[in-house]
C-alpha atoms as a PDB file:
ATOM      1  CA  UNK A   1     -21.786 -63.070 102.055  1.00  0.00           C
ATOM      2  CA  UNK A   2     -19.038 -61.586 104.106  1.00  0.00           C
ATOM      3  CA  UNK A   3     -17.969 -58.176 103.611  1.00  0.00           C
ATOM      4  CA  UNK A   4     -14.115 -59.032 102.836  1.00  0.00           C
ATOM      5  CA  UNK A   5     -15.704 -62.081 100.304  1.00  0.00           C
ATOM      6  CA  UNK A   6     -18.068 -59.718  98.578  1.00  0.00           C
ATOM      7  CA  UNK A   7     -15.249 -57.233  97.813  1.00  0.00           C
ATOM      8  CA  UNK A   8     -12.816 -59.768  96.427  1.00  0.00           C
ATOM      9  CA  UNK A   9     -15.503 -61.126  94.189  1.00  0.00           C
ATOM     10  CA  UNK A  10     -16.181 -57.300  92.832  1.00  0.00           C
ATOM     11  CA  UNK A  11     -12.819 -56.885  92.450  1.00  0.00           C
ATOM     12  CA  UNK A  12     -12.651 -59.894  90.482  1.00  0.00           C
ATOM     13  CA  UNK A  13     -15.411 -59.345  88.011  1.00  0.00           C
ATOM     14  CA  UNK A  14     -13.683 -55.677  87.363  1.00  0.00           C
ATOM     15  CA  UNK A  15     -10.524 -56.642  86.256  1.00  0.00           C
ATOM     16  CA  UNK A  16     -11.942 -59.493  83.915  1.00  0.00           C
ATOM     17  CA  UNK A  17     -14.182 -56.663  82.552  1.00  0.00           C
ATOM     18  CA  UNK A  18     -11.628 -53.937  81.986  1.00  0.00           C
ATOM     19  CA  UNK A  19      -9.247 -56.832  80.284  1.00  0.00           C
ATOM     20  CA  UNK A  20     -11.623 -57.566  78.024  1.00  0.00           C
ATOM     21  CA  UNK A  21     -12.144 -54.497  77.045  1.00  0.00           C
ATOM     22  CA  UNK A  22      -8.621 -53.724  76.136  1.00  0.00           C
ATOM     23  CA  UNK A  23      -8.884 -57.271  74.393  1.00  0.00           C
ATOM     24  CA  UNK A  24     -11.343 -55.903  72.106  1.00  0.00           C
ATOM     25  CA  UNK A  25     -10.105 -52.462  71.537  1.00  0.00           C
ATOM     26  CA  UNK A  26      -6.778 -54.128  70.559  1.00  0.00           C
ATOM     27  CA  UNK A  27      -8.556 -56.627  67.774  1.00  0.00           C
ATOM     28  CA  UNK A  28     -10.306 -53.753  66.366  1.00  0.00           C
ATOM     29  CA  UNK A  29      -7.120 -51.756  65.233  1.00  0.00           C
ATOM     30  CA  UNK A  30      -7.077 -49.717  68.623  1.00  0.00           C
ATOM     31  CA  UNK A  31      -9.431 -47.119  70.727  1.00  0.00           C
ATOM     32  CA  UNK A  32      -8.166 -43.517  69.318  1.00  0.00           C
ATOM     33  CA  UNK A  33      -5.804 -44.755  67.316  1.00  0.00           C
ATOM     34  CA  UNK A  34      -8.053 -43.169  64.153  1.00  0.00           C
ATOM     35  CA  UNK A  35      -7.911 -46.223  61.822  1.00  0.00           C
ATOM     36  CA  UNK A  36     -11.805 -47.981  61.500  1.00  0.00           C
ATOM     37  CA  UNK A  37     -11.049 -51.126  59.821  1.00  0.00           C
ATOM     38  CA  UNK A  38     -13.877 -52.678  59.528  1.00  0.00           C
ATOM     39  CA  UNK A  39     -15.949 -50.053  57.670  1.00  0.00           C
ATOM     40  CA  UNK A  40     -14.704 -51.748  54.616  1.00  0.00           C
ATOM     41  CA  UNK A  41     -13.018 -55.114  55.566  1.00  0.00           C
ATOM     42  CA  UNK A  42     -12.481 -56.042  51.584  1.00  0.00           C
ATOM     43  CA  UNK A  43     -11.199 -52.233  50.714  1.00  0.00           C
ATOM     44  CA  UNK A  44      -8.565 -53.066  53.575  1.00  0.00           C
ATOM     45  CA  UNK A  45      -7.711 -56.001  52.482  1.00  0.00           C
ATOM     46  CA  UNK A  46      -7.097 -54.802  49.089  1.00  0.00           C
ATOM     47  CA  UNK A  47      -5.412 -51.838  50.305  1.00  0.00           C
ATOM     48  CA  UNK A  48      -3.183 -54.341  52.788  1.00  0.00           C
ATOM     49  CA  UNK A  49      -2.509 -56.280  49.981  1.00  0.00           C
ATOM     50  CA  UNK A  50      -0.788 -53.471  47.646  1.00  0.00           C
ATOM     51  CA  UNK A  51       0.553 -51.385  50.492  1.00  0.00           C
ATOM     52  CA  UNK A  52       1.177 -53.469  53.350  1.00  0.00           C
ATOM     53  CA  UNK A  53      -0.433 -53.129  57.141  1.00  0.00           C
ATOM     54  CA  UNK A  54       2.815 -51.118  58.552  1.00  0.00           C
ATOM     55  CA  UNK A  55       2.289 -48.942  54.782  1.00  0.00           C
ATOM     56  CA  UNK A  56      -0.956 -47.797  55.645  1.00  0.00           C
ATOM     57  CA  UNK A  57      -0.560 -47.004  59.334  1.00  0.00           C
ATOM     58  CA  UNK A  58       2.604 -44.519  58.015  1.00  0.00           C
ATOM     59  CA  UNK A  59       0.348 -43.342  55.288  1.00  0.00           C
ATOM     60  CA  UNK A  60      -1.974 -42.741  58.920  1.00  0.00           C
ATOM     61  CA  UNK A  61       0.794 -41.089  60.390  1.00  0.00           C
ATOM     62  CA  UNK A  62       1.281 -38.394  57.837  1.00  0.00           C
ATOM     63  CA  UNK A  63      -2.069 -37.489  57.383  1.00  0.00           C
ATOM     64  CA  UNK A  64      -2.708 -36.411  60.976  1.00  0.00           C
ATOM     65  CA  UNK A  65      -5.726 -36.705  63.293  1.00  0.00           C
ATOM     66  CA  UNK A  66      -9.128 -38.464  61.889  1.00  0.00           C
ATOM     67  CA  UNK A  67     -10.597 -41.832  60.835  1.00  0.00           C
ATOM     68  CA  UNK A  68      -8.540 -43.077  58.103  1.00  0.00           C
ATOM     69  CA  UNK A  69     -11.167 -45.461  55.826  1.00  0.00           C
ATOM     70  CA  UNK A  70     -11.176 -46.908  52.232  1.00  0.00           C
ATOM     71  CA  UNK A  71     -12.537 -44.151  49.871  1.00  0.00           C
ATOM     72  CA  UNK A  72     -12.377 -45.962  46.441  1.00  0.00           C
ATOM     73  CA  UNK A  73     -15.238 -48.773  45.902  1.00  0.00           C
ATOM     74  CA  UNK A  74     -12.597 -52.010  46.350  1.00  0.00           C
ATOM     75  CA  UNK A  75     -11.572 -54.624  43.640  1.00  0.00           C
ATOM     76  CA  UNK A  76      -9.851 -57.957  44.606  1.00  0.00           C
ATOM     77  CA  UNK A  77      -5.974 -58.023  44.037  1.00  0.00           C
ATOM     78  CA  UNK A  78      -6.793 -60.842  41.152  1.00  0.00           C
ATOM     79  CA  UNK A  79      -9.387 -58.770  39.580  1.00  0.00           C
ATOM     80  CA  UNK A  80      -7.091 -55.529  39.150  1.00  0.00           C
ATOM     81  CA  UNK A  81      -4.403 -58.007  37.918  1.00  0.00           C
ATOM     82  CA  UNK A  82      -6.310 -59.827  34.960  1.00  0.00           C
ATOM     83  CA  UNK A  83      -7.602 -56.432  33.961  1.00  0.00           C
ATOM     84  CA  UNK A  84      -4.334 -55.289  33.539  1.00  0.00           C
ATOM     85  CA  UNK A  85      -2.817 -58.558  31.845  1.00  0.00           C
ATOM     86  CA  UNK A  86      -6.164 -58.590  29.596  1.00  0.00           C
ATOM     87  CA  UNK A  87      -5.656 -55.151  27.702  1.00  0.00           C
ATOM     88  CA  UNK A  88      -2.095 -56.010  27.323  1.00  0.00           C
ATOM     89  CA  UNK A  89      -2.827 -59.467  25.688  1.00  0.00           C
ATOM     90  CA  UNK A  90      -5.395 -57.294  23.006  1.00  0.00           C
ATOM     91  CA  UNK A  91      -3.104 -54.784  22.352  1.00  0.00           C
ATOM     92  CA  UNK A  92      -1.044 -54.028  18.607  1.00  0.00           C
ATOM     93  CA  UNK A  93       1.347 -51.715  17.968  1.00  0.00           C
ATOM     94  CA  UNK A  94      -0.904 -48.491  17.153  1.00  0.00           C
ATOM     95  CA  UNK A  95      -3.977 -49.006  19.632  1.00  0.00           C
ATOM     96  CA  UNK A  96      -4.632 -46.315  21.833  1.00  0.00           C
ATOM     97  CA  UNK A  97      -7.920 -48.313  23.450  1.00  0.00           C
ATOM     98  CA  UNK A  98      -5.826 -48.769  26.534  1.00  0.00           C
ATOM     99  CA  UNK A  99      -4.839 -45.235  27.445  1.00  0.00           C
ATOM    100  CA  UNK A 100      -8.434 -44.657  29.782  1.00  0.00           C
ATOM    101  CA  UNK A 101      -7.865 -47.966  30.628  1.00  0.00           C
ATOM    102  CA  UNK A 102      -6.718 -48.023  34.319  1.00  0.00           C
ATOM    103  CA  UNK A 103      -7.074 -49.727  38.023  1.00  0.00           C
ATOM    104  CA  UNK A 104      -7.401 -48.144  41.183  1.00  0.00           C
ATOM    105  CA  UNK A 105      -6.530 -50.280  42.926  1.00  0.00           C
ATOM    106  CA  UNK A 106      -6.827 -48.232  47.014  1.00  0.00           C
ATOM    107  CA  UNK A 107      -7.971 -44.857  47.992  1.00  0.00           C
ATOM    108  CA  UNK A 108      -7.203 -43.737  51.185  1.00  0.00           C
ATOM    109  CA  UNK A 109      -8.224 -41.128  52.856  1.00  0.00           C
ATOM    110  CA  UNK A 110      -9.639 -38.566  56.110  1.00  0.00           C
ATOM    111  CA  UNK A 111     -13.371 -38.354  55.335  1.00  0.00           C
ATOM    112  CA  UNK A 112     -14.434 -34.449  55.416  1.00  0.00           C
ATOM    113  CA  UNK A 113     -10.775 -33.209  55.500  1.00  0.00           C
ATOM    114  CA  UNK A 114      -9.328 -33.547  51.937  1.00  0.00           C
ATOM    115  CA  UNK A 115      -6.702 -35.334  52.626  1.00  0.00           C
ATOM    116  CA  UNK A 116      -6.178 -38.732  50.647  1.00  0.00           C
ATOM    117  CA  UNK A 117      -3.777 -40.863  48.723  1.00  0.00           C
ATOM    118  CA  UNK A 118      -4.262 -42.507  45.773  1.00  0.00           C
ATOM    119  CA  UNK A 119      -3.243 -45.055  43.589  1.00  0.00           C
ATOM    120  CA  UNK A 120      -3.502 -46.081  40.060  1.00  0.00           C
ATOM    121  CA  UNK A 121      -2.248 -48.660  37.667  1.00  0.00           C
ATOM    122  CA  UNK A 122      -2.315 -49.172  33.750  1.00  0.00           C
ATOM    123  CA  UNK A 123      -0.335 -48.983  30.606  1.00  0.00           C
ATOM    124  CA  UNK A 124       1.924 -45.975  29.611  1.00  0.00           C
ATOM    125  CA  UNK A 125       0.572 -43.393  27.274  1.00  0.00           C
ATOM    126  CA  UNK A 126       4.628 -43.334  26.419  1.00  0.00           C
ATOM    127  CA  UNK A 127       6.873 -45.458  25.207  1.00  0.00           C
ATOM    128  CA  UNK A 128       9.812 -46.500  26.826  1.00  0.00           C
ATOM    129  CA  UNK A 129      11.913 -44.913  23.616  1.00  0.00           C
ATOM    130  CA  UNK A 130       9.234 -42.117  24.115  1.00  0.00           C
ATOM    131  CA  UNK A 131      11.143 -41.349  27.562  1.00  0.00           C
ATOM    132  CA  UNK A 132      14.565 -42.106  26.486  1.00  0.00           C
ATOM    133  CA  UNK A 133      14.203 -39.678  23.639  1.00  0.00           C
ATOM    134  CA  UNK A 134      12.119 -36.661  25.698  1.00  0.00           C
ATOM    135  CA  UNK A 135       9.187 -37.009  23.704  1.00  0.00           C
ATOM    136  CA  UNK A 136       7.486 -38.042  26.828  1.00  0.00           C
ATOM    137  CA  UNK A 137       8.433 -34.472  28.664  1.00  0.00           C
ATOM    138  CA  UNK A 138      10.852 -33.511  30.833  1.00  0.00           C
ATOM    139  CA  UNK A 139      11.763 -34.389  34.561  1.00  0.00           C
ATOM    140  CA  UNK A 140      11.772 -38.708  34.130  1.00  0.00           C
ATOM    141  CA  UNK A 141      14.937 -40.197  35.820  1.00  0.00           C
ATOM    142  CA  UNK A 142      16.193 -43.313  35.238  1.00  0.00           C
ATOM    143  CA  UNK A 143      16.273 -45.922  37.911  1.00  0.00           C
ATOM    144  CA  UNK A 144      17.668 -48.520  36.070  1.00  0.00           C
ATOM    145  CA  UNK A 145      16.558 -51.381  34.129  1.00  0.00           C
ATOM    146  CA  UNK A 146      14.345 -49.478  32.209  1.00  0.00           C
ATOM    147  CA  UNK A 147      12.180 -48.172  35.060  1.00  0.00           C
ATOM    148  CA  UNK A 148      11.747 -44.205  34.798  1.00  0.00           C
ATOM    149  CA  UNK A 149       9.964 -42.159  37.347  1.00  0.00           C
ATOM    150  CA  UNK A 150       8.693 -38.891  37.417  1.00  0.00           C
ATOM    151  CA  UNK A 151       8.215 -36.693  40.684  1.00  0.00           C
ATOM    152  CA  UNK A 152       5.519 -33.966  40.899  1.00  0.00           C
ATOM    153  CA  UNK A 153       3.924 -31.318  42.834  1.00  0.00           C
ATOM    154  CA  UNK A 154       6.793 -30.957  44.997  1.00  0.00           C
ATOM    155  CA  UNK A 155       6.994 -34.549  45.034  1.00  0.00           C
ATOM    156  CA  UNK A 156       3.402 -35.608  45.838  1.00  0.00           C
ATOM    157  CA  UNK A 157       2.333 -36.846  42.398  1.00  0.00           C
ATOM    158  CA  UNK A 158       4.849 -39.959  41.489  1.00  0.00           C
ATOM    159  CA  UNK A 159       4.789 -41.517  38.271  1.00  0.00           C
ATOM    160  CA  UNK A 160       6.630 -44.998  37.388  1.00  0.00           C
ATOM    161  CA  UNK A 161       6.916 -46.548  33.904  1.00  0.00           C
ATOM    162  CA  UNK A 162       8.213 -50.023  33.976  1.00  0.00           C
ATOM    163  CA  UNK A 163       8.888 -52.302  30.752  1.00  0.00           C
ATOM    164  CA  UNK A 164       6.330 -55.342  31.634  1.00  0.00           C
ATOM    165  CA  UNK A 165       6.038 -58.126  29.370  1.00  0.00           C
ATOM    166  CA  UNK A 166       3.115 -60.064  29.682  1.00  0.00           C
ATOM    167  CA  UNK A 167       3.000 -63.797  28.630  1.00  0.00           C
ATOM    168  CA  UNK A 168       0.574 -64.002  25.673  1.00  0.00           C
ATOM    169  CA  UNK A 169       1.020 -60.607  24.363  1.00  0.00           C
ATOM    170  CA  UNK A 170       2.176 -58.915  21.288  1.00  0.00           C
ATOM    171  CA  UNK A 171       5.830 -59.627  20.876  1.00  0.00           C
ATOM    172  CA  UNK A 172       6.477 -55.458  21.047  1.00  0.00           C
ATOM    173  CA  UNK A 173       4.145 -55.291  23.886  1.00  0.00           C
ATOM    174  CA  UNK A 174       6.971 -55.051  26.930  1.00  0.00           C
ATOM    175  CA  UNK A 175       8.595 -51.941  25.139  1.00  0.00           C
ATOM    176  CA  UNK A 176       5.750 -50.153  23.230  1.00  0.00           C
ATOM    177  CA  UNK A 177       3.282 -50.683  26.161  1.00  0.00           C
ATOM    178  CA  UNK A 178       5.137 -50.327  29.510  1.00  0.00           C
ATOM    179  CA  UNK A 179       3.187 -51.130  33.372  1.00  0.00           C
ATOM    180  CA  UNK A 180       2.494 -47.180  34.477  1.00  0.00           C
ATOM    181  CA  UNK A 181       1.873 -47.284  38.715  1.00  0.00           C
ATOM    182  CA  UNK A 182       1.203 -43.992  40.072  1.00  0.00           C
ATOM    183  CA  UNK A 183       0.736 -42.793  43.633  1.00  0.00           C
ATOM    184  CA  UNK A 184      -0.926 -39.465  44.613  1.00  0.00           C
ATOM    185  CA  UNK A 185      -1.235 -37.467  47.926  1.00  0.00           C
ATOM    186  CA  UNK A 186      -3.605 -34.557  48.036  1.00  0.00           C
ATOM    187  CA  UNK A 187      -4.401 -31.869  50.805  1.00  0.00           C
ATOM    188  CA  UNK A 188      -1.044 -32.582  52.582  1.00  0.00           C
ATOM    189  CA  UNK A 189       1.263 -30.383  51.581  1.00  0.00           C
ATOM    190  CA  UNK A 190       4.205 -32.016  54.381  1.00  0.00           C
ATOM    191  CA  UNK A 191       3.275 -35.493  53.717  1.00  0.00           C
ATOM    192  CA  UNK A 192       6.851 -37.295  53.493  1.00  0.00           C
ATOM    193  CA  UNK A 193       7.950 -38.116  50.459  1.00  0.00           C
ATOM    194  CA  UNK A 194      10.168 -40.557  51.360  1.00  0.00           C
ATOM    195  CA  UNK A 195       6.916 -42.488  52.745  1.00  0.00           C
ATOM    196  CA  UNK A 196       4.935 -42.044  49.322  1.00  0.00           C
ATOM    197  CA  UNK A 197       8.552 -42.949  47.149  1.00  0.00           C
ATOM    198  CA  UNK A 198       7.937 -46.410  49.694  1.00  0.00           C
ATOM    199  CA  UNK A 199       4.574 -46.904  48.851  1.00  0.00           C
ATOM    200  CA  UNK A 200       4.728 -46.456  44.942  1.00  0.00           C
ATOM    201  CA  UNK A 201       7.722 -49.311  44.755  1.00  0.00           C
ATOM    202  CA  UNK A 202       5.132 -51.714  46.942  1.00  0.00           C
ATOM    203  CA  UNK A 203       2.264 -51.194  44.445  1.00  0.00           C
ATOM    204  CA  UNK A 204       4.421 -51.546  41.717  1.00  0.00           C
ATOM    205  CA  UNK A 205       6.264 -54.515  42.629  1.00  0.00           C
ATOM    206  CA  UNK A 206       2.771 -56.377  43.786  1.00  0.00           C
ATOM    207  CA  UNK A 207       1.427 -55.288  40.266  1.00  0.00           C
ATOM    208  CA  UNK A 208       4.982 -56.516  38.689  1.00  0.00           C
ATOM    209  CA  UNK A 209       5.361 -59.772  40.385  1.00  0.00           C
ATOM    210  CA  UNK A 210       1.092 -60.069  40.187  1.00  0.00           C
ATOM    211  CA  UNK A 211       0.790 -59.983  36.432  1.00  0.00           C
ATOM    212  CA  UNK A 212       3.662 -61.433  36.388  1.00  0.00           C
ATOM    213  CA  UNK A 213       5.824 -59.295  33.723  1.00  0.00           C
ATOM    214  CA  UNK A 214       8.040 -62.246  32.432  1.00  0.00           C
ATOM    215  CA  UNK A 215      10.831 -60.285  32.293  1.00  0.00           C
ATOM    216  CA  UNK A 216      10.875 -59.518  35.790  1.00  0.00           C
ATOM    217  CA  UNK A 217      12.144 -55.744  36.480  1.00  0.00           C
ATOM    218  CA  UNK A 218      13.955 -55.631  39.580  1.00  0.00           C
ATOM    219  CA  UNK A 219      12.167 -53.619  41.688  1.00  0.00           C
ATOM    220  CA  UNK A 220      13.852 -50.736  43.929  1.00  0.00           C
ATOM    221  CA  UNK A 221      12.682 -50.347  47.685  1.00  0.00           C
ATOM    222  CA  UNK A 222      11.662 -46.783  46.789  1.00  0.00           C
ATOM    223  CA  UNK A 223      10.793 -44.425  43.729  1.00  0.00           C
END
């Protein structure tokens, strides 16, 4: 083979083989980019489901350099969901079964640096009169429509109470057993807040519009 021929060919063959490996680095999330996700394809899914794909890579964003995987053992979206709508279709007005009774639904976090966020959803310890009246504590502010949220640790602890009536239920079930959602960050003292507020109102309006609560809350973009 000619000299000019054989270097055209080589030249050839390289560039298909470097394109395909950006091809591949693209489809899985990204060389470097510190997101692995397909340790845990379902946990993602789950995770994508609650939080959104463009919610967990800011979630990536503000908790720095490392692998960002699925620490929680995942649960399907429809799973979490008839959990939640089956305690509140056996409760009565003086059961306290449901108060250990939660969902968590996606833990995320840097494996060997502390840092995570977490998620949770169940049914308020407190009633929404329990709030109204302080007898739930202090520091709940209103959002409207009967949704109260409480910000902790500077923030990084948030803490939604929603009235949720669930088709099938006791009749005082909406107000005397609201939806709780809660979102955590730990070992990130700078997270943004404004990113976790974001991510609290997409779990709780997937878990409000999931269930479905009847009386449909309207849902703010952020906590």
């Amino acid at each position: 083979m000619p000299r000019d021929t054989e270097e055209t060919t080589h030249g050839v063959v390289k560039a298909v083989l470097v394109a395909g490996a950006v091809l591949v680095a693209g489809c899985s999330g990204g060389a470097g980019d510190g997101r692995d996700r397909s340790d845990a394809p379902r946990g993602w899914k789950v995770c994508e489901e609650f939080f959104g794909a463009d919610g967990i890579d800011a979630v990536q964003e503000e908790l720095g350099e490392g692998t960002l995987t699925v620490l929680n053992a995942p649960v399907a979206v429809e799973e979490v969901l008839e959990d939640r709508a089956g305690v509140a279709k056996a409760w009565e007005p003086g059961s306290g079964v449901h108060y250990s009774n939660r969902s968590r639904p996606c833990e995320l976090g840097v494996e060997g640096t502390g840092k995570r966020l977490s998620s949770s959803v169940g049914w308020s310890v407190d009633t929404e009169k329990d709030i109204r009246d302080g007898d739930a504590g202090e520091g709940w502010e209103s959002l409207g429509d009967g949704i109260h949220v409480k910000r902790e640790d500077g923030g990084l602890r948030l803490t939604a109470v929603i009235p949720c009536a669930v088709q099938g239920a006791h009749a005082g079930q909406e107000a005397g057993l609201p939806l709780e959602v809660e979102t955590e960050v730990r070992g990130v003292p700078d997270f943004d807040v404004r990113v976790l507020s974001e991510m609290g109102a997409r779990l709780a309006r997937k878990t409000v519009d999931g269930l479905p609560c009847v009386n449909r809350p309207e849902m703010p973009r952020g906590l």
